[in-house]
N, C-alpha and C. Protein backbone atom coordinates (compact mmCIF):
# COMPACT_ATOMS: atom_id res chain seq x y z
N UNK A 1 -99.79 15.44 -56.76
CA UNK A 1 -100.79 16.48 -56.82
C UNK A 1 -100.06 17.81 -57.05
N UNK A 2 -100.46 18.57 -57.64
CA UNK A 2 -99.72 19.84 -58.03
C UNK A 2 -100.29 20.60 -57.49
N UNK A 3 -99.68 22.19 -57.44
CA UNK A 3 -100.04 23.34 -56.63
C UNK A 3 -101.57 23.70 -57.18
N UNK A 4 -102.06 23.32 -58.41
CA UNK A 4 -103.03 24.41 -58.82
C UNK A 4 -104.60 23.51 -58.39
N UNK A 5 -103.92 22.74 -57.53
CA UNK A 5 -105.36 21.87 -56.80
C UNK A 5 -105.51 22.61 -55.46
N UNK A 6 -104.59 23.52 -54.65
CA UNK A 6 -104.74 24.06 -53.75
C UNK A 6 -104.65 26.02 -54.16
N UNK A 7 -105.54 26.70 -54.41
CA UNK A 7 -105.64 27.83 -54.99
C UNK A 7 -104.95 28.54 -54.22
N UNK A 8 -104.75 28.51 -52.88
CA UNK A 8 -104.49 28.84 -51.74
C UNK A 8 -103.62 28.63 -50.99
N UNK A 9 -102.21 27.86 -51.95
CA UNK A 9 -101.36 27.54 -51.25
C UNK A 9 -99.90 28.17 -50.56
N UNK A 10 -100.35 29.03 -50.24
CA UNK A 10 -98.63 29.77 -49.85
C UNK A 10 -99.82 29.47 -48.20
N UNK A 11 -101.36 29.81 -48.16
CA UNK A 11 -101.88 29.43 -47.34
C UNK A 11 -101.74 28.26 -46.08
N UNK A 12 -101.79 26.99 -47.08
CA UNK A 12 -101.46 25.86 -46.99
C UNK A 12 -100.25 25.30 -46.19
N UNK A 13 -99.38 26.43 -46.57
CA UNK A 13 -97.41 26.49 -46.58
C UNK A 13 -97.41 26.59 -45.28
N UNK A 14 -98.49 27.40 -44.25
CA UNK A 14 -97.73 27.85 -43.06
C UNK A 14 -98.26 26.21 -42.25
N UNK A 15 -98.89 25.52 -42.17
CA UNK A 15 -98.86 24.66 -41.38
C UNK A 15 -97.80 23.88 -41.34
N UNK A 16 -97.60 23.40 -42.98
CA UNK A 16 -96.87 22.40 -43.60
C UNK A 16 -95.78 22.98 -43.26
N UNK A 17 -95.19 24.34 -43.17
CA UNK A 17 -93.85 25.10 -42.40
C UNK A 17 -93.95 24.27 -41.27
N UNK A 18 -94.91 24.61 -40.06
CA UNK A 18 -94.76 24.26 -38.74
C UNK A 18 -94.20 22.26 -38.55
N UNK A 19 -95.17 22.33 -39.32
CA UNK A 19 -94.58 20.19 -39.98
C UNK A 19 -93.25 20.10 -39.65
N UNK A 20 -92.44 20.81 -40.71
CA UNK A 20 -91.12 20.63 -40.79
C UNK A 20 -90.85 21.36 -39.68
N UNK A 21 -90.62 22.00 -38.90
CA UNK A 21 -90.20 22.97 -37.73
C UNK A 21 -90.23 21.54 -37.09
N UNK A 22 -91.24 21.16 -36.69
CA UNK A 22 -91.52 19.85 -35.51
C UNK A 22 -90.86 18.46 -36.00
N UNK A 23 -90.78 18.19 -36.74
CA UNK A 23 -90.11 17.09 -37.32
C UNK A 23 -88.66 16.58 -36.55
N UNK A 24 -88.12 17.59 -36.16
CA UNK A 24 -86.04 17.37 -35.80
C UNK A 24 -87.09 17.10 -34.12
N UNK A 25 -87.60 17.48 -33.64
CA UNK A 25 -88.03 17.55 -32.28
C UNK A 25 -88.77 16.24 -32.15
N UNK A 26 -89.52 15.18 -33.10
CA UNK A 26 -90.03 13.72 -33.28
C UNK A 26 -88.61 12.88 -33.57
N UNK A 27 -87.46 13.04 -34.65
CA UNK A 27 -86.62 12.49 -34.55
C UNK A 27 -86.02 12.55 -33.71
N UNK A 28 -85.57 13.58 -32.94
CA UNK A 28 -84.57 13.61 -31.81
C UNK A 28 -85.37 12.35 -30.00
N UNK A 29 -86.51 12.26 -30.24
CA UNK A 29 -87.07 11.43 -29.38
C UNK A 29 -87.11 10.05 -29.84
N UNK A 30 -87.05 10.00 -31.50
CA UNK A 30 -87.09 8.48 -31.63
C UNK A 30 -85.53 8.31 -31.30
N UNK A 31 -84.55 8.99 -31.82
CA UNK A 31 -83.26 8.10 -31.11
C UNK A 31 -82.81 8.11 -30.03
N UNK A 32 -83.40 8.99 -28.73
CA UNK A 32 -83.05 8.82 -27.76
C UNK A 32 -83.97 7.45 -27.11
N UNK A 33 -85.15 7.06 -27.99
CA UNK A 33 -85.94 6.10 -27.16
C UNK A 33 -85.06 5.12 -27.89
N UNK A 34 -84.73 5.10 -29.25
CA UNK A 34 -83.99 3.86 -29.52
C UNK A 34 -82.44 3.71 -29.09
N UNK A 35 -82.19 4.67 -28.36
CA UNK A 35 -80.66 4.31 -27.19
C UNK A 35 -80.75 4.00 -26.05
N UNK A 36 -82.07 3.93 -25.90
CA UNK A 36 -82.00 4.33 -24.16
C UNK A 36 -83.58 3.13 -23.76
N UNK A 37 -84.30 3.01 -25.18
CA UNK A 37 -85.63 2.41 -24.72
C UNK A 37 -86.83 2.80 -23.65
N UNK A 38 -86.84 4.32 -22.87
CA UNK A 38 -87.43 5.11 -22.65
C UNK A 38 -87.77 6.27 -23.25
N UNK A 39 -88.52 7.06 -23.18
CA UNK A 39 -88.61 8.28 -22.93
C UNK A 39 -89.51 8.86 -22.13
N UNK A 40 -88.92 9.97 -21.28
CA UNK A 40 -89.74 10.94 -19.82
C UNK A 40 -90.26 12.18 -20.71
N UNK A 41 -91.57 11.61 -20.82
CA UNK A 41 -92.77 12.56 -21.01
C UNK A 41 -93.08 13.62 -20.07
N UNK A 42 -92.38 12.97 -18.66
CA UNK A 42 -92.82 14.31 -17.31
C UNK A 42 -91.97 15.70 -18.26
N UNK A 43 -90.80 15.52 -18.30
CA UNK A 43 -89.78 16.25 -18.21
C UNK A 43 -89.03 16.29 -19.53
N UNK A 44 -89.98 16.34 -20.85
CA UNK A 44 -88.97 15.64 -22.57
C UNK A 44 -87.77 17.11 -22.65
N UNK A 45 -88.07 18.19 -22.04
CA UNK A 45 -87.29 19.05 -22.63
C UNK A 45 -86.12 19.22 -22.42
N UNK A 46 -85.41 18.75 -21.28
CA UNK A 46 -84.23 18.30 -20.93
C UNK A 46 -83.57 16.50 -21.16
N UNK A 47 -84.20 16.24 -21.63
CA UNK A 47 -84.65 14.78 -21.73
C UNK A 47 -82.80 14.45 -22.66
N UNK A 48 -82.45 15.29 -23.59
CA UNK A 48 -81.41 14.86 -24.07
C UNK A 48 -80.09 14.70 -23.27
N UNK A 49 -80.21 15.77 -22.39
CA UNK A 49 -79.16 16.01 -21.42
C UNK A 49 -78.93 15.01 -20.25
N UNK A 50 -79.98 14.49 -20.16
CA UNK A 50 -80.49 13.60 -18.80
C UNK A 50 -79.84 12.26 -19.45
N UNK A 51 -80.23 12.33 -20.49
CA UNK A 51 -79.83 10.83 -20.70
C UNK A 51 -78.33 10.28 -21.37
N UNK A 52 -77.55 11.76 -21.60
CA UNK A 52 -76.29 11.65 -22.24
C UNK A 52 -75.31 10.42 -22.28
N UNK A 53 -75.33 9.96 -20.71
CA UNK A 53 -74.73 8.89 -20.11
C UNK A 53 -74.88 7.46 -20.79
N UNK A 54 -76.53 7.42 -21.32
CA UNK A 54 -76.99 5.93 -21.80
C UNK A 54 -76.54 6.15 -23.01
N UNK A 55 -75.85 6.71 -23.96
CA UNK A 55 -76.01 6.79 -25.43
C UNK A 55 -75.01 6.81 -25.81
N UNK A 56 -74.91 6.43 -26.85
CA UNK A 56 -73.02 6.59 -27.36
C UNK A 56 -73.08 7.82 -28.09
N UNK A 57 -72.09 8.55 -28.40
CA UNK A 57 -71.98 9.70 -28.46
C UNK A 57 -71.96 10.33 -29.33
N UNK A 58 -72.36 9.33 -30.57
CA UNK A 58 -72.76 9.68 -31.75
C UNK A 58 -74.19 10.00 -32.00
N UNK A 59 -75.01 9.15 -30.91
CA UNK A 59 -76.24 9.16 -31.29
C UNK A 59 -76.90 10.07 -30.19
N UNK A 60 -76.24 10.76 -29.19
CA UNK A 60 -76.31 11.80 -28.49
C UNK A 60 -75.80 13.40 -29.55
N UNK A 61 -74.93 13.16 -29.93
CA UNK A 61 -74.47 14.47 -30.68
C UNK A 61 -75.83 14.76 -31.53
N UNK A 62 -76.03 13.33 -32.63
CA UNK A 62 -76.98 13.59 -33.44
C UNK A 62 -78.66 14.12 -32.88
N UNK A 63 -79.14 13.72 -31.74
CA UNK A 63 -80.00 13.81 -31.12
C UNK A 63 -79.95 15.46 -30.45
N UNK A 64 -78.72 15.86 -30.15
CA UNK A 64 -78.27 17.44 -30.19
C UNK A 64 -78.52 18.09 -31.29
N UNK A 65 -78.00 17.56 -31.85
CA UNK A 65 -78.42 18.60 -33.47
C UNK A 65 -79.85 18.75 -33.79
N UNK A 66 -80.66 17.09 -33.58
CA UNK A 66 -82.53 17.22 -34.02
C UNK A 66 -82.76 19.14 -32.99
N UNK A 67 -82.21 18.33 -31.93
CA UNK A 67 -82.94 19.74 -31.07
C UNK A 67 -82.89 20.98 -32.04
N UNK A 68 -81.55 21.29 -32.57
CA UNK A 68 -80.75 22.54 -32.55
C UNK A 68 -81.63 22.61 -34.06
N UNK A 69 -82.14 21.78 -34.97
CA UNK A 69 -82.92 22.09 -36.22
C UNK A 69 -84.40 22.31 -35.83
N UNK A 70 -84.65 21.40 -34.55
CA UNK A 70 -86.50 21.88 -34.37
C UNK A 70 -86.22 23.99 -33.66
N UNK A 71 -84.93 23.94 -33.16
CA UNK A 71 -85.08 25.33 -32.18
C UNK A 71 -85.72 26.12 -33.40
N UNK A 72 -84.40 26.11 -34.40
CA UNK A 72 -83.82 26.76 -35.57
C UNK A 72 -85.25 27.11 -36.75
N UNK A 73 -86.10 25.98 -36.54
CA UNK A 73 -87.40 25.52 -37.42
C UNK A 73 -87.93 26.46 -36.62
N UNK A 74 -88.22 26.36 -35.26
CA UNK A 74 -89.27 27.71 -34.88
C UNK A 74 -88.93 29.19 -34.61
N UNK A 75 -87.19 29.38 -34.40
CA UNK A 75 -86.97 30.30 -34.77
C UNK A 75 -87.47 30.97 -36.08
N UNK A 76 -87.40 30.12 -37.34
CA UNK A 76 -87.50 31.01 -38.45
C UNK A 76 -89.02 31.13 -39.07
N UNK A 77 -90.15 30.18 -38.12
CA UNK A 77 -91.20 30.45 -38.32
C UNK A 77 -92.24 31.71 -38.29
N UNK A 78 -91.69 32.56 -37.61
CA UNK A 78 -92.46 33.74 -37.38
C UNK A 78 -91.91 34.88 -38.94
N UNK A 79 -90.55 34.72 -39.29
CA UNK A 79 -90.31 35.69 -40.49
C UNK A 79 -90.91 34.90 -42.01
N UNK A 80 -91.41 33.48 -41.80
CA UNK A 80 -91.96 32.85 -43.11
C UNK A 80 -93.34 33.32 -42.99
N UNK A 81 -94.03 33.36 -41.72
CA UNK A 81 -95.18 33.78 -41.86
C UNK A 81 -95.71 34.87 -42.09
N UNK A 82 -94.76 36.09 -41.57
CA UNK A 82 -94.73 37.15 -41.91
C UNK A 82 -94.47 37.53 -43.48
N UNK A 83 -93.65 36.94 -43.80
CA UNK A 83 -93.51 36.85 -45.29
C UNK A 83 -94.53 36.84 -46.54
N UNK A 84 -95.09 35.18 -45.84
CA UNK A 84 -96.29 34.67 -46.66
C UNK A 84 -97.79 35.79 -47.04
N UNK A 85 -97.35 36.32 -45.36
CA UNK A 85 -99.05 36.72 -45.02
C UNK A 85 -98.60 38.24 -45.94
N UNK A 86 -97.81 39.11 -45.43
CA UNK A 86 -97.48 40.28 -46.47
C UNK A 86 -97.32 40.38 -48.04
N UNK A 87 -96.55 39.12 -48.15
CA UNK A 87 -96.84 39.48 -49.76
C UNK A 87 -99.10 38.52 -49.95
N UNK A 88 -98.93 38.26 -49.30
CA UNK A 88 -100.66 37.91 -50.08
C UNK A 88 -101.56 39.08 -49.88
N UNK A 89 -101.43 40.19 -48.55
CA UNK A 89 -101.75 40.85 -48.32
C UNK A 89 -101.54 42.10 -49.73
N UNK A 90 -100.65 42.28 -49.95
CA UNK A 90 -100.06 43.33 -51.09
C UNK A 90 -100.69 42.55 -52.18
N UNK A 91 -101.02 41.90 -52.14
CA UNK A 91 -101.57 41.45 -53.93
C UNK A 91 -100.14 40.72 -55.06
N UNK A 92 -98.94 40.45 -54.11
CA UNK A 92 -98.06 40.11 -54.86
C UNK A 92 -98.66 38.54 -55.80
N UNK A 93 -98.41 38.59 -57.03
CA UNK A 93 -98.46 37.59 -58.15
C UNK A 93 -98.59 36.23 -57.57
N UNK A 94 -99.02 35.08 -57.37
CA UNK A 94 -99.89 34.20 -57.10
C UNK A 94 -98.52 33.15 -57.31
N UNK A 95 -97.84 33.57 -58.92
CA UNK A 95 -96.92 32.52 -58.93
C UNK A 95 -95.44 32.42 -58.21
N UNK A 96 -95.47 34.09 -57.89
CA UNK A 96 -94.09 34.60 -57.56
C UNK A 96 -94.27 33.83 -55.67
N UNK A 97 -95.81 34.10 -54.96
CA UNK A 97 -96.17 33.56 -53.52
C UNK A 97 -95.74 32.18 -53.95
N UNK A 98 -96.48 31.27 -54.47
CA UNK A 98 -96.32 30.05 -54.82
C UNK A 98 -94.74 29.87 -54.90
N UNK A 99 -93.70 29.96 -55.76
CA UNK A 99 -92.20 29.98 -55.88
C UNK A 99 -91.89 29.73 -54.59
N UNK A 100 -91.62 31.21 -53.90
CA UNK A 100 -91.26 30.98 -52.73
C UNK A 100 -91.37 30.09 -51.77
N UNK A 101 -92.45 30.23 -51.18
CA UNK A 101 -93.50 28.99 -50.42
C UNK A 101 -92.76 27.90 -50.83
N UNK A 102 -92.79 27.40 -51.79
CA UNK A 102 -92.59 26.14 -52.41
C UNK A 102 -90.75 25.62 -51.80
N UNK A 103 -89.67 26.68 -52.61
CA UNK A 103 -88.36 27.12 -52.00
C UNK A 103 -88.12 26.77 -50.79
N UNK A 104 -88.90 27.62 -49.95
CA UNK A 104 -89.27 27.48 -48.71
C UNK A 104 -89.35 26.39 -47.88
N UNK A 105 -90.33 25.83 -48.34
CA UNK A 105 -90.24 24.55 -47.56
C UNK A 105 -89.15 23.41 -48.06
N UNK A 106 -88.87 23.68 -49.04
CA UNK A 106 -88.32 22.60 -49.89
C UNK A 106 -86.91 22.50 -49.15
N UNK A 107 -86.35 24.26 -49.05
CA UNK A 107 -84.93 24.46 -48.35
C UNK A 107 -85.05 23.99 -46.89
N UNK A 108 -85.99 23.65 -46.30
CA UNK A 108 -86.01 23.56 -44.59
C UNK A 108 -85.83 22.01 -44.24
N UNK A 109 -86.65 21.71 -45.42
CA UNK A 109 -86.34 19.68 -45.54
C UNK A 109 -85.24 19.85 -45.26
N UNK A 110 -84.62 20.62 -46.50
CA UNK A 110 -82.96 19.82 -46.68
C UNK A 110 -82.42 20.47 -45.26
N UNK A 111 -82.64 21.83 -45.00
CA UNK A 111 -81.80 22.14 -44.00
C UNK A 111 -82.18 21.07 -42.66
N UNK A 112 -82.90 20.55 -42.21
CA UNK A 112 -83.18 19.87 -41.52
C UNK A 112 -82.50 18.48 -41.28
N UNK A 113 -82.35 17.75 -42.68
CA UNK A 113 -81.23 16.81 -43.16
C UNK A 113 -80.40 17.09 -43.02
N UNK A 114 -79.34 18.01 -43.29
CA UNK A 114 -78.22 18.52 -43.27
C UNK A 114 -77.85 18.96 -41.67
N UNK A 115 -78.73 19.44 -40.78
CA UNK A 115 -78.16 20.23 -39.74
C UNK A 115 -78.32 18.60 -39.24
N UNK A 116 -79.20 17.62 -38.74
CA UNK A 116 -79.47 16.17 -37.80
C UNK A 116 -78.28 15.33 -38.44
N UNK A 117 -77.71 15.46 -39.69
CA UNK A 117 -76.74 14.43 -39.97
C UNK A 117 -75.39 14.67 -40.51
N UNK A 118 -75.44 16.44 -40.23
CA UNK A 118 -74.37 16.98 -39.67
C UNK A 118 -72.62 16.41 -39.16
N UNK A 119 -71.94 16.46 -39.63
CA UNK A 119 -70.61 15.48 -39.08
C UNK A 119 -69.33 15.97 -39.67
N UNK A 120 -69.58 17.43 -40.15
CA UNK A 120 -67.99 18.01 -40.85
C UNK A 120 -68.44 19.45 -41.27
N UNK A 121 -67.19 20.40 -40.81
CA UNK A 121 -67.14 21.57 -41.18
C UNK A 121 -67.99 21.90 -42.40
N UNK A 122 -68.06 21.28 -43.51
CA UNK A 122 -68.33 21.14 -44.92
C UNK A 122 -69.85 20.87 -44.91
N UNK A 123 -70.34 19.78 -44.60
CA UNK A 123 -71.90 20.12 -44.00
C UNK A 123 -72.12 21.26 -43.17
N UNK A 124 -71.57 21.54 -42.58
CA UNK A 124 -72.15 22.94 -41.32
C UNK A 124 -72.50 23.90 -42.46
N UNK A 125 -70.92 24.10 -43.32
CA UNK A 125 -71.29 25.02 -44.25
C UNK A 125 -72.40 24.95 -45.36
N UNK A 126 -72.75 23.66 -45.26
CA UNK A 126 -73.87 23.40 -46.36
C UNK A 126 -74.73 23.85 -45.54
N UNK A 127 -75.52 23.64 -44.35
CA UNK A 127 -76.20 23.51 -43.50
C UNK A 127 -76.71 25.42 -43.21
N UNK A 128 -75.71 26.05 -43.17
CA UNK A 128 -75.35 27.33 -43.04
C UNK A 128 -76.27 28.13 -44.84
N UNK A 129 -75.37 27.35 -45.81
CA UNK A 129 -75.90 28.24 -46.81
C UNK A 129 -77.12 27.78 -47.49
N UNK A 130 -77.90 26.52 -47.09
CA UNK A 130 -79.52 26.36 -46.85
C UNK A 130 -80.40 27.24 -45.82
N UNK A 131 -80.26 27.86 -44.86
CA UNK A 131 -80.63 28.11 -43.89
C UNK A 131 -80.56 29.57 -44.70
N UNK A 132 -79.41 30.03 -45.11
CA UNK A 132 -79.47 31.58 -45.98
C UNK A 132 -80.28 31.44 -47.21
N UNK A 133 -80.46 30.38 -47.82
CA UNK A 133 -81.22 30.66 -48.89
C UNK A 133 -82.61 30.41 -48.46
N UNK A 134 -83.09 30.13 -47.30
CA UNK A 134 -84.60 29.88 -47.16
C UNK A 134 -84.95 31.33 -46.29
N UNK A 135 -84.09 31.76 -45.70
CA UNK A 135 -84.46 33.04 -44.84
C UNK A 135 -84.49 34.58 -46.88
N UNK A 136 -83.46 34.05 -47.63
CA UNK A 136 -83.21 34.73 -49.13
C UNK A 136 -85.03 34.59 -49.06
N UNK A 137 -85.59 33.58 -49.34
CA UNK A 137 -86.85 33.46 -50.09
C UNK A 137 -87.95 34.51 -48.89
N UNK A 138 -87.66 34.54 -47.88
CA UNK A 138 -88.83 35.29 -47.03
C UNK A 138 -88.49 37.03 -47.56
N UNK A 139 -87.39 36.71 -47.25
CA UNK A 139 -86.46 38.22 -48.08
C UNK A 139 -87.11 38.40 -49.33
N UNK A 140 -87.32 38.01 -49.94
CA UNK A 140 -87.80 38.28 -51.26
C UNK A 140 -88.98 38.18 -51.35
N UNK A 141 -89.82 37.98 -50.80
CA UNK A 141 -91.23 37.74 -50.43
C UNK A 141 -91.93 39.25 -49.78
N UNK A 142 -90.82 39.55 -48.66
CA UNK A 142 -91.02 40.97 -48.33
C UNK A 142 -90.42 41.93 -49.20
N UNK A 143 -90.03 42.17 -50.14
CA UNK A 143 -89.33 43.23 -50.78
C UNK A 143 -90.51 42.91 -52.31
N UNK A 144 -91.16 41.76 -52.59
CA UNK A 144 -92.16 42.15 -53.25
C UNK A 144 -93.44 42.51 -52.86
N UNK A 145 -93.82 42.31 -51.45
CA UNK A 145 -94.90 42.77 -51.00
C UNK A 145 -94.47 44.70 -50.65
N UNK A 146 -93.10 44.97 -50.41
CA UNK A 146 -93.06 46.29 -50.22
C UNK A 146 -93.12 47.05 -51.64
N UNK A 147 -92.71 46.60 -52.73
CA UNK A 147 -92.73 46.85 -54.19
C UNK A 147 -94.21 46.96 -54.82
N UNK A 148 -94.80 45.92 -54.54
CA UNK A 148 -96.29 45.91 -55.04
C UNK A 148 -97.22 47.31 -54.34
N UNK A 149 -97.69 47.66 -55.82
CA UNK A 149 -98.74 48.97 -55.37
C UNK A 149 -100.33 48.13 -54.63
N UNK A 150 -100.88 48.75 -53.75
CA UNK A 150 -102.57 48.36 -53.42
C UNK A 150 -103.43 48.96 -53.34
């Protein structure tokens, strides 16, 4: 399905943002339930730490990292939305919102991949210069909504 079935899609973008934000925070519970064959619903937010002991330490590190991409996902949710909502607000170009948006989510997948399967300086740095080019696209999102006359 292509963008021009949703007229409204940089709209669309902020849920489908929050999607990916939550995503490292669903993986990081499926591998602690598939190391451990529980998971404590009383208490999930410490839940990685608690269970360090049952897991081998690969699949604890990795289950560290889901966290550290869902934090990272809602950290950067408030400057995408701000982004989105300012340039639509300014009247910025429909295709230039669309681009971004699109960028946007597209860079958070990967950064999301990259930060959970994480395992060498060289990914970090990949991990690092996805994370700059998706915060680049909000950046540029606000510098055309400050550019655009209304």
């Amino acid at each position: 399905m292509s963008l021009s079935a949703y007229p409204n899609f940089p709209l669309l973008s902020l849920p489908i943002a929050a999607g990916i934000a939550y995503a490292p925070h669903f993986i990081r519970a499926l591998i602690v339930i598939r190391e451990t064959k529980k998971w404590n619903n009383v208490s999930p937010r410490g839940q990685v730490d608690k269970v360090e002991a049952k897991m081998t330490k690969a699949a604890w590190a990795m289950a560290k990292r889901a966290e550290g991409a869902h934090l990272n996902g809602l950290e950067t949710l408030p400057i995408y939305y701000g982004a989105i909502l300012a340039a639509l607000q300014a009247g910025v170009a429909k295709d230039t919102v669309n681009f971004y948006a699109t960028f946007f989510l597209a860079a958070r997948v990967v950064f999301n991949a990259v930060y959970i399967l994480n395992n060498s300086q060289l990914t970090a740095l990949a991990r690092t210069t996805v994370w700059a080019a998706s915060i680049g696209a909000c950046l540029k999102l606000f510098l055309a909504a400050a550019a655009t006359k209304y």
